[in-house]
PDB file of N, CA and C in Angstrom:
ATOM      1  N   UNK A   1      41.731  74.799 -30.916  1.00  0.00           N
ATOM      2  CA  UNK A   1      42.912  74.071 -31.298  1.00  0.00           C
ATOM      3  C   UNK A   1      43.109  74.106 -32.802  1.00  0.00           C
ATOM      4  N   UNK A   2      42.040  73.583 -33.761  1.00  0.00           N
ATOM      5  CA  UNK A   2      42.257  73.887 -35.223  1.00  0.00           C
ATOM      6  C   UNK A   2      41.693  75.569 -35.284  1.00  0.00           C
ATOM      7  N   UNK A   3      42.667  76.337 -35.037  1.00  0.00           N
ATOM      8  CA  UNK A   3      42.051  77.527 -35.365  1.00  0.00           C
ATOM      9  C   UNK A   3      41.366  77.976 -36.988  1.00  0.00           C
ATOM     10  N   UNK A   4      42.079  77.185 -38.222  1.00  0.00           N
ATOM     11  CA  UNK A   4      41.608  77.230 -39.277  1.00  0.00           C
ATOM     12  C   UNK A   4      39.788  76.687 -39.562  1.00  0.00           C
ATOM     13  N   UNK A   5      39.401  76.115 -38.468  1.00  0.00           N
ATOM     14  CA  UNK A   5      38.147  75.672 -38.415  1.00  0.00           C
ATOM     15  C   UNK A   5      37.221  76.428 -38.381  1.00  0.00           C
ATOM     16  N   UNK A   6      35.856  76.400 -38.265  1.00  0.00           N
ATOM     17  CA  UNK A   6      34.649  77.285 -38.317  1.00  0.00           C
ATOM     18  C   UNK A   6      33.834  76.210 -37.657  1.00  0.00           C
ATOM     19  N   UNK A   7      33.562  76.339 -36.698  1.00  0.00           N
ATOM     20  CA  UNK A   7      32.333  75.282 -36.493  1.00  0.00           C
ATOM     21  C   UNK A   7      31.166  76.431 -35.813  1.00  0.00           C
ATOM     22  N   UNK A   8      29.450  75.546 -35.881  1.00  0.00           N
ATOM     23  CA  UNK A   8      28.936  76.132 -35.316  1.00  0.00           C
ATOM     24  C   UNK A   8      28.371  76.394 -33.932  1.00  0.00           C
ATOM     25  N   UNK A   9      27.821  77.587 -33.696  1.00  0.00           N
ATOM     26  CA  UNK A   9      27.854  78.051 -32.139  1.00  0.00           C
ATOM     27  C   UNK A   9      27.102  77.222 -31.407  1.00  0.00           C
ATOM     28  N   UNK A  10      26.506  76.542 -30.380  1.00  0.00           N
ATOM     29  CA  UNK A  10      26.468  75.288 -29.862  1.00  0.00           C
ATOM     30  C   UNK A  10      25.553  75.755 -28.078  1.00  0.00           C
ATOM     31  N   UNK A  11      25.064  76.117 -27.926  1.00  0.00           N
ATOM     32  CA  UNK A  11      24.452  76.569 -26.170  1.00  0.00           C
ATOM     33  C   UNK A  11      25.085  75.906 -25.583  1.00  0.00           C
ATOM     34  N   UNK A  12      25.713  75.535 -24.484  1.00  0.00           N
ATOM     35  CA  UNK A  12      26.019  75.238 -23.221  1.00  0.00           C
ATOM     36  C   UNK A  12      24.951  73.911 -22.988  1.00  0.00           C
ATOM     37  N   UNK A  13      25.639  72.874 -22.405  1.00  0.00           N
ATOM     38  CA  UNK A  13      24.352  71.673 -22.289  1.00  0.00           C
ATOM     39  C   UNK A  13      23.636  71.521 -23.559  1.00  0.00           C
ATOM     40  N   UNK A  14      23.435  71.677 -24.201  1.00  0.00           N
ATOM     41  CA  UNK A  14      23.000  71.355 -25.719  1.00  0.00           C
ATOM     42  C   UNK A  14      23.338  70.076 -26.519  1.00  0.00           C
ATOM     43  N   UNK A  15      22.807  69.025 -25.493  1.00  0.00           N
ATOM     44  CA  UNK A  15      23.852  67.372 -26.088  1.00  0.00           C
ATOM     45  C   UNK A  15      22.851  67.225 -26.988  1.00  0.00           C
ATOM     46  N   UNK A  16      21.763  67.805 -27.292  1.00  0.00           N
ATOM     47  CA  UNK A  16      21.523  67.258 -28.840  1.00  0.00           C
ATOM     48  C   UNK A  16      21.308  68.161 -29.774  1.00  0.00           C
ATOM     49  N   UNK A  17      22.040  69.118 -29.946  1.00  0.00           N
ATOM     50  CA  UNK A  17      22.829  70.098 -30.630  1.00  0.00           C
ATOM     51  C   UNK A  17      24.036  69.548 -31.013  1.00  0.00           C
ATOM     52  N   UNK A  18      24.903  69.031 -30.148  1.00  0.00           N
ATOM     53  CA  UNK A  18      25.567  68.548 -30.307  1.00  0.00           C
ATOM     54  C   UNK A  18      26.010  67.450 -31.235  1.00  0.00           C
ATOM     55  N   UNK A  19      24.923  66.742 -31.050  1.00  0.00           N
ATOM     56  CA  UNK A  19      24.205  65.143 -31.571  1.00  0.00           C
ATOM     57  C   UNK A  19      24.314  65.737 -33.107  1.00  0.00           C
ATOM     58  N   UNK A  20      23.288  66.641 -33.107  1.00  0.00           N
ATOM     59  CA  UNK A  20      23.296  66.763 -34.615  1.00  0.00           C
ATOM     60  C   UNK A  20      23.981  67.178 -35.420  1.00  0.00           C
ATOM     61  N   UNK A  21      25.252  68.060 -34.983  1.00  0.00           N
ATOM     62  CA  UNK A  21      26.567  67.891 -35.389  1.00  0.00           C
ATOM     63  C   UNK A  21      27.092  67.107 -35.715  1.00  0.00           C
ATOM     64  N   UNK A  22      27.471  65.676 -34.682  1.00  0.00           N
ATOM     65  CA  UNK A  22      28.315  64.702 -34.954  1.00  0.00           C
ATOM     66  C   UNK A  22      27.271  64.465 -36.128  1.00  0.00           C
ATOM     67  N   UNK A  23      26.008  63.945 -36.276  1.00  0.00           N
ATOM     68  CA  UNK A  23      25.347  63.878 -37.560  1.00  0.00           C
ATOM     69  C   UNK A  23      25.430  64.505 -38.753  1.00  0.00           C
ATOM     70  N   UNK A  24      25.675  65.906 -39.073  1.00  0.00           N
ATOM     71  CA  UNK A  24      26.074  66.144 -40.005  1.00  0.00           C
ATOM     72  C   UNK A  24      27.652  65.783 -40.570  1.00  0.00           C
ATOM     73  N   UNK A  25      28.150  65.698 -39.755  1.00  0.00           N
ATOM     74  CA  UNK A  25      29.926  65.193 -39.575  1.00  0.00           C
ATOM     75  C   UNK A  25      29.452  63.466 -40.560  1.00  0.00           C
ATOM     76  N   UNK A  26      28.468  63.054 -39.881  1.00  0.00           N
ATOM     77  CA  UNK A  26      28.143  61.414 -40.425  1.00  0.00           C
ATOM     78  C   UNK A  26      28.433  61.841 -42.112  1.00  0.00           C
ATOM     79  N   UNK A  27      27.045  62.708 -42.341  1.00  0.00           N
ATOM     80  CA  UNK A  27      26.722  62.506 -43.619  1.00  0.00           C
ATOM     81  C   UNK A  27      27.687  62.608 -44.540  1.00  0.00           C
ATOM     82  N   UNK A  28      29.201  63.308 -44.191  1.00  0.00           N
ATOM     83  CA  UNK A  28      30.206  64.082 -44.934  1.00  0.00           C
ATOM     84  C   UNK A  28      30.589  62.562 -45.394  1.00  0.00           C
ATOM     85  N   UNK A  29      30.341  61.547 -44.084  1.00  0.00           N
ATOM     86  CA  UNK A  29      31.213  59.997 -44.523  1.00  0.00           C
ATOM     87  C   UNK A  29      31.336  59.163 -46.050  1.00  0.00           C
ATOM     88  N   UNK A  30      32.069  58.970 -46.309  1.00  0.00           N
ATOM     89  CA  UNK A  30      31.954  57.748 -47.761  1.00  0.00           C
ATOM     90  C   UNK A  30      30.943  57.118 -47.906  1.00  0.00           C
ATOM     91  N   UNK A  31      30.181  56.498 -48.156  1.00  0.00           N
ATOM     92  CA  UNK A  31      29.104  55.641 -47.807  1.00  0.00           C
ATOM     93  C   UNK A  31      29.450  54.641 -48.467  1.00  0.00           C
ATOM     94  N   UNK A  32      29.647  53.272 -47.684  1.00  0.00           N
ATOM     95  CA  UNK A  32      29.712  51.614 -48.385  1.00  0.00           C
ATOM     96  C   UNK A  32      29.112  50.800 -47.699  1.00  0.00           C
ATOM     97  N   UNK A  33      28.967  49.805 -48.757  1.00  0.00           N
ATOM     98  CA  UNK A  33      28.123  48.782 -47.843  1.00  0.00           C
ATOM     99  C   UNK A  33      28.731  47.986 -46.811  1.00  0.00           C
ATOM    100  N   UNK A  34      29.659  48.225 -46.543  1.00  0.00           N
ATOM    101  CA  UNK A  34      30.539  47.539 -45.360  1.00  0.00           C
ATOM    102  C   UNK A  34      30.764  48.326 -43.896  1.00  0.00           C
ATOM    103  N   UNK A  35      30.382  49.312 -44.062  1.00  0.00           N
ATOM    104  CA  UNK A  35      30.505  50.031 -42.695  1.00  0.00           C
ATOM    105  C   UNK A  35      29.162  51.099 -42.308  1.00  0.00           C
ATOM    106  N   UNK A  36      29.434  52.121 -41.570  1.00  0.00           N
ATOM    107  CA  UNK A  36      28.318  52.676 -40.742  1.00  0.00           C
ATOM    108  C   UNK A  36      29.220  54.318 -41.510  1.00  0.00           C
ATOM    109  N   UNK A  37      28.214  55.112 -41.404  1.00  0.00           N
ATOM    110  CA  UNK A  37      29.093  56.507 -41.556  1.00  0.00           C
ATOM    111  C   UNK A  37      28.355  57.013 -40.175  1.00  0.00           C
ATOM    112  N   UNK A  38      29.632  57.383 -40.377  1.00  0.00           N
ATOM    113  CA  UNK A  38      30.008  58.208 -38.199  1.00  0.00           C
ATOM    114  C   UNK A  38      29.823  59.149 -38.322  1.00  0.00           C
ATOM    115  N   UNK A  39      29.651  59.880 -37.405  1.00  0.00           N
ATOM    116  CA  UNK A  39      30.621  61.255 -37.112  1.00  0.00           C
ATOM    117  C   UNK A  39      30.561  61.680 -35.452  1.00  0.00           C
ATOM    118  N   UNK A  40      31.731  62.568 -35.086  1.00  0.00           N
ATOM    119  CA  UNK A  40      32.784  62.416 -33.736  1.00  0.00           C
ATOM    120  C   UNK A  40      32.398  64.323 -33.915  1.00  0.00           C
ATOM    121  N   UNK A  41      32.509  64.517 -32.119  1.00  0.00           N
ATOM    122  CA  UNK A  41      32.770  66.100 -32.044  1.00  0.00           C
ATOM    123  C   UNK A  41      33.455  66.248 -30.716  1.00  0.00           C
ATOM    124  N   UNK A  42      34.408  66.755 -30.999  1.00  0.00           N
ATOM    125  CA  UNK A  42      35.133  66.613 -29.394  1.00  0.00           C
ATOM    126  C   UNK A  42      34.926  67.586 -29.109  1.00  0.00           C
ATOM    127  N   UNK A  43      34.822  67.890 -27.386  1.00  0.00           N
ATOM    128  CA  UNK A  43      33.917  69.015 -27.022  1.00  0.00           C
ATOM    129  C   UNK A  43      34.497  69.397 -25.689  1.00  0.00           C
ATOM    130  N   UNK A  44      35.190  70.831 -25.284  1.00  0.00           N
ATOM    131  CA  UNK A  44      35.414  71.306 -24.359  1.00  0.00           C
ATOM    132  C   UNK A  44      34.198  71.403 -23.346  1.00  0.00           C
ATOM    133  N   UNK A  45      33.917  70.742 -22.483  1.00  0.00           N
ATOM    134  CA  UNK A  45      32.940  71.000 -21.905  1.00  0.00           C
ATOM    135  C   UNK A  45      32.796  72.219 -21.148  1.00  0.00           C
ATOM    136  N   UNK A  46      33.539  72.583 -20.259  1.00  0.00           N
ATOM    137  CA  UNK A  46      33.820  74.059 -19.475  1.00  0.00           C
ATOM    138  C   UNK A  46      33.884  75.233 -20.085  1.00  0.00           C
ATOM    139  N   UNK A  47      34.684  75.033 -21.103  1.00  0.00           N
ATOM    140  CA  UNK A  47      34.458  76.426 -22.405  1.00  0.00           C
ATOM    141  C   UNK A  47      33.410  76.040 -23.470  1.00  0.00           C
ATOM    142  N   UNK A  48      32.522  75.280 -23.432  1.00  0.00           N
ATOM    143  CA  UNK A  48      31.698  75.130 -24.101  1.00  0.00           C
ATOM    144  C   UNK A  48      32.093  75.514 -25.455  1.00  0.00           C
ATOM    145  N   UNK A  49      33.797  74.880 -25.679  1.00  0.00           N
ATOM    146  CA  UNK A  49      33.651  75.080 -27.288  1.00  0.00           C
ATOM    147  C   UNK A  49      34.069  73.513 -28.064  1.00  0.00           C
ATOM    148  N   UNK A  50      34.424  73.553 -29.436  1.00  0.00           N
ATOM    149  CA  UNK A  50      34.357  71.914 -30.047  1.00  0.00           C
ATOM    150  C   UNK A  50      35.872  72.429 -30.315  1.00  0.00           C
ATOM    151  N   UNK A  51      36.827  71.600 -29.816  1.00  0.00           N
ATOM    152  CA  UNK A  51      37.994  71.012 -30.315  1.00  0.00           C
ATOM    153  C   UNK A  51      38.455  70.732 -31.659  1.00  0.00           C
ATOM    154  N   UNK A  52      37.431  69.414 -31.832  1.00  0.00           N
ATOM    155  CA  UNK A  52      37.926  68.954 -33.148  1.00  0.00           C
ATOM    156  C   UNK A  52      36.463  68.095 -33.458  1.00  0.00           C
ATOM    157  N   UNK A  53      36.820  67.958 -35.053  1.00  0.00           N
ATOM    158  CA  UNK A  53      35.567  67.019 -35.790  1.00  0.00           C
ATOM    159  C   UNK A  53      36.198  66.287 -36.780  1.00  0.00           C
ATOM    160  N   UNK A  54      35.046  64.986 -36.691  1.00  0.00           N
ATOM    161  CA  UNK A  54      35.919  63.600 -37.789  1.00  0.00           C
ATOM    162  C   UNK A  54      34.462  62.769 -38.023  1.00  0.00           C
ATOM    163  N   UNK A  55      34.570  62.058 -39.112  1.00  0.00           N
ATOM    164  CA  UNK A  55      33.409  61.342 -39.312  1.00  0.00           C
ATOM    165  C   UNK A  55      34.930  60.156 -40.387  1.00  0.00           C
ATOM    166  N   UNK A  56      34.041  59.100 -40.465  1.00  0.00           N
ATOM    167  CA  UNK A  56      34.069  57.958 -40.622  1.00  0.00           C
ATOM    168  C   UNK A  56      35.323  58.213 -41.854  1.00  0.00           C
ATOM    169  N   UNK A  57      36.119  57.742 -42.304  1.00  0.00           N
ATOM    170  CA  UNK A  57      37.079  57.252 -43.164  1.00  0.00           C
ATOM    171  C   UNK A  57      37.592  59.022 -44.024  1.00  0.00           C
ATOM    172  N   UNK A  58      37.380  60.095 -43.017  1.00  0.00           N
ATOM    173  CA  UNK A  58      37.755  61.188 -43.113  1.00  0.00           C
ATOM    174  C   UNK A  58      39.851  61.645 -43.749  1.00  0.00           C
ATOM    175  N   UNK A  59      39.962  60.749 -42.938  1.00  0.00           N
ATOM    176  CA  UNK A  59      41.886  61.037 -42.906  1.00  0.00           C
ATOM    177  C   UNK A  59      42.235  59.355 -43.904  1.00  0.00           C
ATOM    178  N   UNK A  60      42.972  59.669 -44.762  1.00  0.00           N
ATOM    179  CA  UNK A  60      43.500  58.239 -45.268  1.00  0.00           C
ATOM    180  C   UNK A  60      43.500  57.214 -44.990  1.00  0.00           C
ATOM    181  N   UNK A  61      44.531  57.373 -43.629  1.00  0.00           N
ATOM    182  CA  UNK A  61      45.531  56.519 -42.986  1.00  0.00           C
ATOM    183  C   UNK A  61      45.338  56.603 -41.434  1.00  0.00           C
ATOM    184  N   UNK A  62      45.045  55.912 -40.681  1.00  0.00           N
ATOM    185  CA  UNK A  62      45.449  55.708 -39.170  1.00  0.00           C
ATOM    186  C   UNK A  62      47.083  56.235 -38.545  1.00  0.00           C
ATOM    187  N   UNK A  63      47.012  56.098 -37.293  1.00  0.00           N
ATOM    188  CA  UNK A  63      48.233  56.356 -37.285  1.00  0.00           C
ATOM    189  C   UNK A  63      49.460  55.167 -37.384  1.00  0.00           C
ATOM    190  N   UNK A  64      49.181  53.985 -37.281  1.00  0.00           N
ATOM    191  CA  UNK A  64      50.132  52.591 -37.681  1.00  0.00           C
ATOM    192  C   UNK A  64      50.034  52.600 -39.175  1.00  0.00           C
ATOM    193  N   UNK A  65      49.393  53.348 -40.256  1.00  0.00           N
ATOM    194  CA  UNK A  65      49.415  54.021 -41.550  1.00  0.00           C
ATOM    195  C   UNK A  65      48.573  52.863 -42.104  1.00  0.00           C
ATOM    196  N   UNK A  66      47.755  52.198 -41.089  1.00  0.00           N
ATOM    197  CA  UNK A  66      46.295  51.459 -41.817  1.00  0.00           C
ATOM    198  C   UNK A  66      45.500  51.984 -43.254  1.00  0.00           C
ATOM    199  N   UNK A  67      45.720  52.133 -44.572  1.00  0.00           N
ATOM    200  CA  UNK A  67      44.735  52.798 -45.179  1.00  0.00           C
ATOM    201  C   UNK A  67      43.010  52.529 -45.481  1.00  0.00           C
ATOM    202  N   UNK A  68      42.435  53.514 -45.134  1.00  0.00           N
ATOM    203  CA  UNK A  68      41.145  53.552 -44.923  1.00  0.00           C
ATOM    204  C   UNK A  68      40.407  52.980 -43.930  1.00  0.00           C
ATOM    205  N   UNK A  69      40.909  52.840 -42.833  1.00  0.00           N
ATOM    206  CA  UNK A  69      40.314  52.055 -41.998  1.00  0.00           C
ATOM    207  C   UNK A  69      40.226  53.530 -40.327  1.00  0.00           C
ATOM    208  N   UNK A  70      40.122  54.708 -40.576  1.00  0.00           N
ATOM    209  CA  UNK A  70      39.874  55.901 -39.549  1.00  0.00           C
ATOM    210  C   UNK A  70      38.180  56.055 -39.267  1.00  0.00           C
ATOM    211  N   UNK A  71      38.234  55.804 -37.824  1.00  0.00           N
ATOM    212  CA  UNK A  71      37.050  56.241 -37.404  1.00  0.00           C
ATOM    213  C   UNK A  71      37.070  56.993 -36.862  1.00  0.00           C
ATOM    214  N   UNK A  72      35.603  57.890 -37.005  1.00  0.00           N
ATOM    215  CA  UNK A  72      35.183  59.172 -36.297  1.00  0.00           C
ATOM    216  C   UNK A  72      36.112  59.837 -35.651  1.00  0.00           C
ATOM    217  N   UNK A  73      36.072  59.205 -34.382  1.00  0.00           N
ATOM    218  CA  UNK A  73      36.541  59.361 -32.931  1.00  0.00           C
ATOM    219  C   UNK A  73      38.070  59.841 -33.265  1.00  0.00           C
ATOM    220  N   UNK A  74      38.815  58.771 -34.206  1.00  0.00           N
ATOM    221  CA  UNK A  74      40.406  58.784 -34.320  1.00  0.00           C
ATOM    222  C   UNK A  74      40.540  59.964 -35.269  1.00  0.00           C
ATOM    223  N   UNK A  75      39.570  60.219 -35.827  1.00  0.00           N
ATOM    224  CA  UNK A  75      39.628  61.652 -36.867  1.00  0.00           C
ATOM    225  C   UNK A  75      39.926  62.129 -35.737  1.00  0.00           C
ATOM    226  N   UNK A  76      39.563  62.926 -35.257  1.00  0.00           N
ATOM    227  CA  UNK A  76      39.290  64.044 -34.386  1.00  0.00           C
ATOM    228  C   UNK A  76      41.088  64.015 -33.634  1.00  0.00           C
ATOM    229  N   UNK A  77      41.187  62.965 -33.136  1.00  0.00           N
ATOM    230  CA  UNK A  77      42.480  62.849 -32.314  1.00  0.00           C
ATOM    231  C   UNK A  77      43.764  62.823 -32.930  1.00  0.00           C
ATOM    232  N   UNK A  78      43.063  62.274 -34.143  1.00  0.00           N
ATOM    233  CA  UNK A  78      44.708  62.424 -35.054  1.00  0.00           C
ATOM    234  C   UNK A  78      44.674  64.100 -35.521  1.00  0.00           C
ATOM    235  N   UNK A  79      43.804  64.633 -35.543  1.00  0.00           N
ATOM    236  CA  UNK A  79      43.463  65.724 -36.102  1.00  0.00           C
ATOM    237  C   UNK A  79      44.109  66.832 -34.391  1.00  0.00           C
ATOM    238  N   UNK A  80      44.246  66.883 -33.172  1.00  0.00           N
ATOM    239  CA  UNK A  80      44.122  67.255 -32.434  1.00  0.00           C
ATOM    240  C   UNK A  80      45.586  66.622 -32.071  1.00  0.00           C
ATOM    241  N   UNK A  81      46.462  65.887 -32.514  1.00  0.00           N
ATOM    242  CA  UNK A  81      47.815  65.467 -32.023  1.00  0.00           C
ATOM    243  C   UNK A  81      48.643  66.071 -33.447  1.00  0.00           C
ATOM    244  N   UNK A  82      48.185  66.227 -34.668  1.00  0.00           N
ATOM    245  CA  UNK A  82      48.613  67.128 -35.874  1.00  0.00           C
ATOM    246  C   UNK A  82      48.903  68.368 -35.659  1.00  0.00           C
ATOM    247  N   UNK A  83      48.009  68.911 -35.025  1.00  0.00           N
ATOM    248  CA  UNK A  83      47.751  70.830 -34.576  1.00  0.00           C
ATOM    249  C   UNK A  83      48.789  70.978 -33.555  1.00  0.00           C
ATOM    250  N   UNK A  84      48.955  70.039 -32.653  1.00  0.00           N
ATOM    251  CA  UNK A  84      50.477  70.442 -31.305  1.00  0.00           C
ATOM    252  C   UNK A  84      51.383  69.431 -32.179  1.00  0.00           C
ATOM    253  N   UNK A  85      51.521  68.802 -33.024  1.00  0.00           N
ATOM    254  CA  UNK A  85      53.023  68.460 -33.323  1.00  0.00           C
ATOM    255  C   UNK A  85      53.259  67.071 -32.653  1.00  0.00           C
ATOM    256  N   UNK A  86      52.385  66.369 -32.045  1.00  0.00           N
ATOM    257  CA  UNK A  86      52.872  65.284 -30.787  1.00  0.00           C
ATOM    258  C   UNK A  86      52.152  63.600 -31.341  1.00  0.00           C
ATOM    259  N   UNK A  87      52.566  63.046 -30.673  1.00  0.00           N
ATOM    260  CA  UNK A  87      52.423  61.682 -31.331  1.00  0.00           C
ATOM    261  C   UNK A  87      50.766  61.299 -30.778  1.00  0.00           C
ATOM    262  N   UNK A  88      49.803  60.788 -31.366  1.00  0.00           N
ATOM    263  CA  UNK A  88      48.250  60.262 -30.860  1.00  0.00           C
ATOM    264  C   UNK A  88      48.217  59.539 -29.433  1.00  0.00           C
ATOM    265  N   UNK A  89      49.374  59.009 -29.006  1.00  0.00           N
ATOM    266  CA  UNK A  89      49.467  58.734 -27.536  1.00  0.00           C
ATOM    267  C   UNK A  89      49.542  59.773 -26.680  1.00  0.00           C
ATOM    268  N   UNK A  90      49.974  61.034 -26.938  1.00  0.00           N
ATOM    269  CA  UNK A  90      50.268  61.680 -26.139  1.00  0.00           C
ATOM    270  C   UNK A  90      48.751  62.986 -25.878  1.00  0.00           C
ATOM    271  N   UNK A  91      47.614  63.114 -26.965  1.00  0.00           N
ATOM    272  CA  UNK A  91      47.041  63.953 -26.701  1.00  0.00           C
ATOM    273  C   UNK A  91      46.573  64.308 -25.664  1.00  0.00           C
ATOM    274  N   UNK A  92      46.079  63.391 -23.932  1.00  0.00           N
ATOM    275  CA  UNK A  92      45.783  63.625 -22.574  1.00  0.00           C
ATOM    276  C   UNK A  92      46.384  64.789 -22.227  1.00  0.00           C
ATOM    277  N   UNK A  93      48.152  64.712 -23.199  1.00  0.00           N
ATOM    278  CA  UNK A  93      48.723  66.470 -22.269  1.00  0.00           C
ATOM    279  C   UNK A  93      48.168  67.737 -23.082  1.00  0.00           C
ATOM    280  N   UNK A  94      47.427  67.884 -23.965  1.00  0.00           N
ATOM    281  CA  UNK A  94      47.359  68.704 -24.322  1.00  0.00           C
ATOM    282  C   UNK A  94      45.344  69.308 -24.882  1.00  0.00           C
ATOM    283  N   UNK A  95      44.710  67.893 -23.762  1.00  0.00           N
ATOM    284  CA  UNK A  95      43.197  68.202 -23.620  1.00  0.00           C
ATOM    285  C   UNK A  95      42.916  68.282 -22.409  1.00  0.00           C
ATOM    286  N   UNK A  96      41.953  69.497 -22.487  1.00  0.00           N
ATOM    287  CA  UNK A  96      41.567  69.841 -21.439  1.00  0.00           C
ATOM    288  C   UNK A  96      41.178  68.095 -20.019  1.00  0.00           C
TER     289      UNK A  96
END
């Protein structure tokens, strides 16, 4: 979906391969004393490939234009409703 991406190659069943992805995704996070640094890997399971990646206060703004308040998870989805053009409610039509 982000074709501009590079991520790395990943085995099949490999959830802590995986793991340590979303972990490096963490470390990219801001670090404050008020929160946790994340990190998110959304993951085609059947094509065994990654969608999208987000870690903790990655994107500005939320999508109600919250500033600084994006987690992991919403990286990834705002990041994955950006690439088709469509509003963050709607990504179900366009994931596997």
């Amino acid at each position: 979906m982000a074709s501009d991406m590079s991520y790395p190659s990943i085995a099949a069943g490999d959830h802590k391969g995986y793991m340590e992805y979303a972990l490096d995704q963490a470390r990219l996070s801001p670090p404050a004393s008020t929160k946790f640094c994340v990190g998110a890997v959304l993951v085609d399971a059947d094509k065994n490939s990654i969608l999208s990646t987000g870690y903790s206060l990655e994107l500005q703004r939320d999508s109600l234009g919250n500033p600084g308040s994006t987690h992991a998870e919403q990286c990834c989805f705002i990041k994955i409703a950006q690439t088709h053009n469509i509003p963050e409610e709607r990504i179900g039509e366009v994931l596997p």
